[in-house]
C-alpha atoms as a PDB file:
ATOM      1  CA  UNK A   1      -4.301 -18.550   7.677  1.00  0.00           C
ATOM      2  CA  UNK A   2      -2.075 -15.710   6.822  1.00  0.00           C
ATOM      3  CA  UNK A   3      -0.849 -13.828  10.291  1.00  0.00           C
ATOM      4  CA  UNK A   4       1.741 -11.259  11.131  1.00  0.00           C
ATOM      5  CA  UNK A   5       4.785 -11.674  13.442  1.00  0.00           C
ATOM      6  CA  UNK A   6       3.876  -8.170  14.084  1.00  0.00           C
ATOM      7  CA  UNK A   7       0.383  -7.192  15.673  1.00  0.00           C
ATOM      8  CA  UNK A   8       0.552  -3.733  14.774  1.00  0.00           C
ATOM      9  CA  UNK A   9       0.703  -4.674  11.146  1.00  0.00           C
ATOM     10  CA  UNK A  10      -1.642  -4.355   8.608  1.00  0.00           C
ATOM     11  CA  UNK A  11      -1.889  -5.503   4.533  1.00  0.00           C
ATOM     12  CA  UNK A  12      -2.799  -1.853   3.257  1.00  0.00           C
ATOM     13  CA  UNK A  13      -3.403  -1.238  -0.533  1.00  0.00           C
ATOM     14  CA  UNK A  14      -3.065   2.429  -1.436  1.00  0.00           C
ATOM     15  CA  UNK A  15      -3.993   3.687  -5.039  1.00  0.00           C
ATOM     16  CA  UNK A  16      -3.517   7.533  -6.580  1.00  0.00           C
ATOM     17  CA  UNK A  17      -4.143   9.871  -9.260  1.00  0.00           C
ATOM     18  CA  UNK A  18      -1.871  12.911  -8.633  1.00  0.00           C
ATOM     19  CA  UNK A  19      -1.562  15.331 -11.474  1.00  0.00           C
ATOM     20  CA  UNK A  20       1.724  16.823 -10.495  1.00  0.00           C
ATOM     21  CA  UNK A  21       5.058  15.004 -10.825  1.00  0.00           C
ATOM     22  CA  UNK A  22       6.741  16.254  -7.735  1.00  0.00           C
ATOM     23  CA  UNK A  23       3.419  14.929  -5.736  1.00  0.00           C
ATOM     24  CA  UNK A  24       3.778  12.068  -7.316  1.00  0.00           C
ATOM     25  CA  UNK A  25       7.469  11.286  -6.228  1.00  0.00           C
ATOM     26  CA  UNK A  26       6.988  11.962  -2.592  1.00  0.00           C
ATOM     27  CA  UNK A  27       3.683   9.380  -3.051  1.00  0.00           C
ATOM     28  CA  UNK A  28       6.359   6.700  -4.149  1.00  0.00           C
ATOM     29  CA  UNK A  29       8.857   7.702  -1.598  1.00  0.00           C
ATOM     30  CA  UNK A  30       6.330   7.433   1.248  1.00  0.00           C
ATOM     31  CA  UNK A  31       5.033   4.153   0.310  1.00  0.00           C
ATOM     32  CA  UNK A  32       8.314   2.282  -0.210  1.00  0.00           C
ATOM     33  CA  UNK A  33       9.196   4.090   3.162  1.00  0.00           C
ATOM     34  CA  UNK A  34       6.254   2.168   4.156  1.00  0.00           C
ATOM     35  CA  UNK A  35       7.574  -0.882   2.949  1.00  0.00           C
ATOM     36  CA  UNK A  36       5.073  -1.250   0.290  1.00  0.00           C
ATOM     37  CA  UNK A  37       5.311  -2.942  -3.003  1.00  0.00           C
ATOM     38  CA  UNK A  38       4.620  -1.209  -6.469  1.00  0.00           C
ATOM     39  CA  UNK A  39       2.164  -3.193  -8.321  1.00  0.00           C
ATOM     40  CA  UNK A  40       0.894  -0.754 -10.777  1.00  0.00           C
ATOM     41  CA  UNK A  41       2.419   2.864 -12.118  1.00  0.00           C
ATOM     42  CA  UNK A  42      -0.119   4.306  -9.065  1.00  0.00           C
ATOM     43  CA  UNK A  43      -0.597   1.117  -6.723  1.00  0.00           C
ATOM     44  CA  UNK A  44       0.967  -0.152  -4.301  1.00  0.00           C
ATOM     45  CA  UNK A  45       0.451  -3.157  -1.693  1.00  0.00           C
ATOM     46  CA  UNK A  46       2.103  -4.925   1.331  1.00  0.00           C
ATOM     47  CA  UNK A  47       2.266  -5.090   5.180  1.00  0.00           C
ATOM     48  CA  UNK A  48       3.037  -1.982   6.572  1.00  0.00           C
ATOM     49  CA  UNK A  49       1.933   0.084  10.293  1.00  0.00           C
ATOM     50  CA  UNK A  50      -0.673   2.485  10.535  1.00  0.00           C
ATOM     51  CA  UNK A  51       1.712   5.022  11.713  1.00  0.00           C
ATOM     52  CA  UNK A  52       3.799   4.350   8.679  1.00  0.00           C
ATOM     53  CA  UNK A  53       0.213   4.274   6.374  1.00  0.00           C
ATOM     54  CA  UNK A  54      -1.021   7.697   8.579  1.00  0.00           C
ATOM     55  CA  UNK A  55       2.209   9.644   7.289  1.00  0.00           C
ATOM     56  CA  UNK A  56       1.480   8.823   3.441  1.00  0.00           C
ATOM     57  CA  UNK A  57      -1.889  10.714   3.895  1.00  0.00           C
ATOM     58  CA  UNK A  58      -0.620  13.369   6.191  1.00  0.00           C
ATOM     59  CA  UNK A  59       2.224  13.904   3.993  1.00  0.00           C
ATOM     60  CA  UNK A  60       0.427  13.396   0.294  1.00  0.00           C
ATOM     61  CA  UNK A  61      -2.974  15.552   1.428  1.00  0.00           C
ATOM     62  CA  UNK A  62      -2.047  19.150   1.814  1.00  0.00           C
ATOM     63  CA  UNK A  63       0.081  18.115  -2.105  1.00  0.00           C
ATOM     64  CA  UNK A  64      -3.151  17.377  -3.774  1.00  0.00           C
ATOM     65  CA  UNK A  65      -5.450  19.010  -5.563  1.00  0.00           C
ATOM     66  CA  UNK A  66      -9.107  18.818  -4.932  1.00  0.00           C
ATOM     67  CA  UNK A  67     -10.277  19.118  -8.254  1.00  0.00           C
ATOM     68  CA  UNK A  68      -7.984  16.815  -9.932  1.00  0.00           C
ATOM     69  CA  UNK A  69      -5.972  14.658  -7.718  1.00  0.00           C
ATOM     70  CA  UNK A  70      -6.989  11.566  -5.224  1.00  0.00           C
ATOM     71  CA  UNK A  71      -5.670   9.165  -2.703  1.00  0.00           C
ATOM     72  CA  UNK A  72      -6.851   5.954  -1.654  1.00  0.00           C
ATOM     73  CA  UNK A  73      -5.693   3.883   1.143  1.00  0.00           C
ATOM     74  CA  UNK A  74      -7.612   0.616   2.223  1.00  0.00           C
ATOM     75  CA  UNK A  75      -6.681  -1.829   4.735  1.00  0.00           C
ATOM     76  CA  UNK A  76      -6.957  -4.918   4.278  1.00  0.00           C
ATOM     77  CA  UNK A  77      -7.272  -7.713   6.712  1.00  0.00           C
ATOM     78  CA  UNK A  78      -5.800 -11.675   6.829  1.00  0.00           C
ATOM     79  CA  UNK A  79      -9.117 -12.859   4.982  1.00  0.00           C
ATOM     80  CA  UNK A  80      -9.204 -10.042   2.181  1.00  0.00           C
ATOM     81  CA  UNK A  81      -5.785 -10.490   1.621  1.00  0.00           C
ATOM     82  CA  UNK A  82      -6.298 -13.853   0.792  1.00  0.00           C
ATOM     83  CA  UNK A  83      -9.737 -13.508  -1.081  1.00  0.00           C
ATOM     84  CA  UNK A  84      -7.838 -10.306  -3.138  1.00  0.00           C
ATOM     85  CA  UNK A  85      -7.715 -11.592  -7.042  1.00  0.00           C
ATOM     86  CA  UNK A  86      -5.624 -10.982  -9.601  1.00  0.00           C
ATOM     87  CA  UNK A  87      -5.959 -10.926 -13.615  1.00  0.00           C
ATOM     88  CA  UNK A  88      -3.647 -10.491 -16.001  1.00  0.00           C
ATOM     89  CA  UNK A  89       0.154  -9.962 -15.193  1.00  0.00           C
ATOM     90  CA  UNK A  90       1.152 -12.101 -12.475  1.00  0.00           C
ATOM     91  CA  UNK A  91       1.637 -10.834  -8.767  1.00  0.00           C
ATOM     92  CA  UNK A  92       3.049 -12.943  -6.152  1.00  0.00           C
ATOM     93  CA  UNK A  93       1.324 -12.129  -3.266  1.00  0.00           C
ATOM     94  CA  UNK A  94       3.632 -14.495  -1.046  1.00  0.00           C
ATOM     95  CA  UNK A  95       6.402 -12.579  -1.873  1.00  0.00           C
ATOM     96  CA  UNK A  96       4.983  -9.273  -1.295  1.00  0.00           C
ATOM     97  CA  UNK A  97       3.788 -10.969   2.220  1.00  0.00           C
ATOM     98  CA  UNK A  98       7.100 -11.769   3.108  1.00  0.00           C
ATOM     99  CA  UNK A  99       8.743  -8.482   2.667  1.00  0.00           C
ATOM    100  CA  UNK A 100       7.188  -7.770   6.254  1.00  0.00           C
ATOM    101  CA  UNK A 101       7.549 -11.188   8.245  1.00  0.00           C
ATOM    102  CA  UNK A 102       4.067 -12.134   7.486  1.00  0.00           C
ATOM    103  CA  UNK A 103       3.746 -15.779   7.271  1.00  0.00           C
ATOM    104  CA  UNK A 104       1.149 -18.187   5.806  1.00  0.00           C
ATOM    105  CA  UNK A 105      -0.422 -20.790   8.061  1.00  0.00           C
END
């Protein structure tokens, strides 16, 4: 069972397609602020608070543009953390688990 030392914290996976560079940036500075993980050019995963996950969007939403750009964040609880699959390049979702204290059981 995968648990957090940490009630307040969540897995969160938050995905993007921003046309402008400088939105862009501040997406990728707000998630690692989050403590997130990059696992694709626009995706990133980990344990993180909702506070932390809340500034992303209130930061990032008045940057986009609503005919071209999008934001995606999804929480993601103990069970569809574990259930989440893979193909292809190989991501270890232990280590991305243990960046914020969460431990397997």
């Amino acid at each position: 069972m995968l648990k957090t030392h940490n009630p307040s914290i969540m897995y969160y996976l938050v995905c993007y397609d921003i046309s402008s560079n400088r939105t862009r940036r501040i997406a990728i500075k707000y998630c690692k602020l989050a403590g997130l993980v990059r696992v694709q050019r626009s995706v990133f995963t980990g344990a993180s608070t909702h506070l932390r996950i809340q500034e992303i969007s209130n930061q990032l939403a008045p940057l986009l543009q609503p005919k071209t750009d999008s934001l995606s964040i999804q929480s993601l609880d103990a069970t569809a953390w574990r259930r989440w699959q893979v193909a292809g390049k190989t991501l270890d979702k232990t280590a991305i688990a243990k960046q914020r204290g969460a431990v397997f059981f």
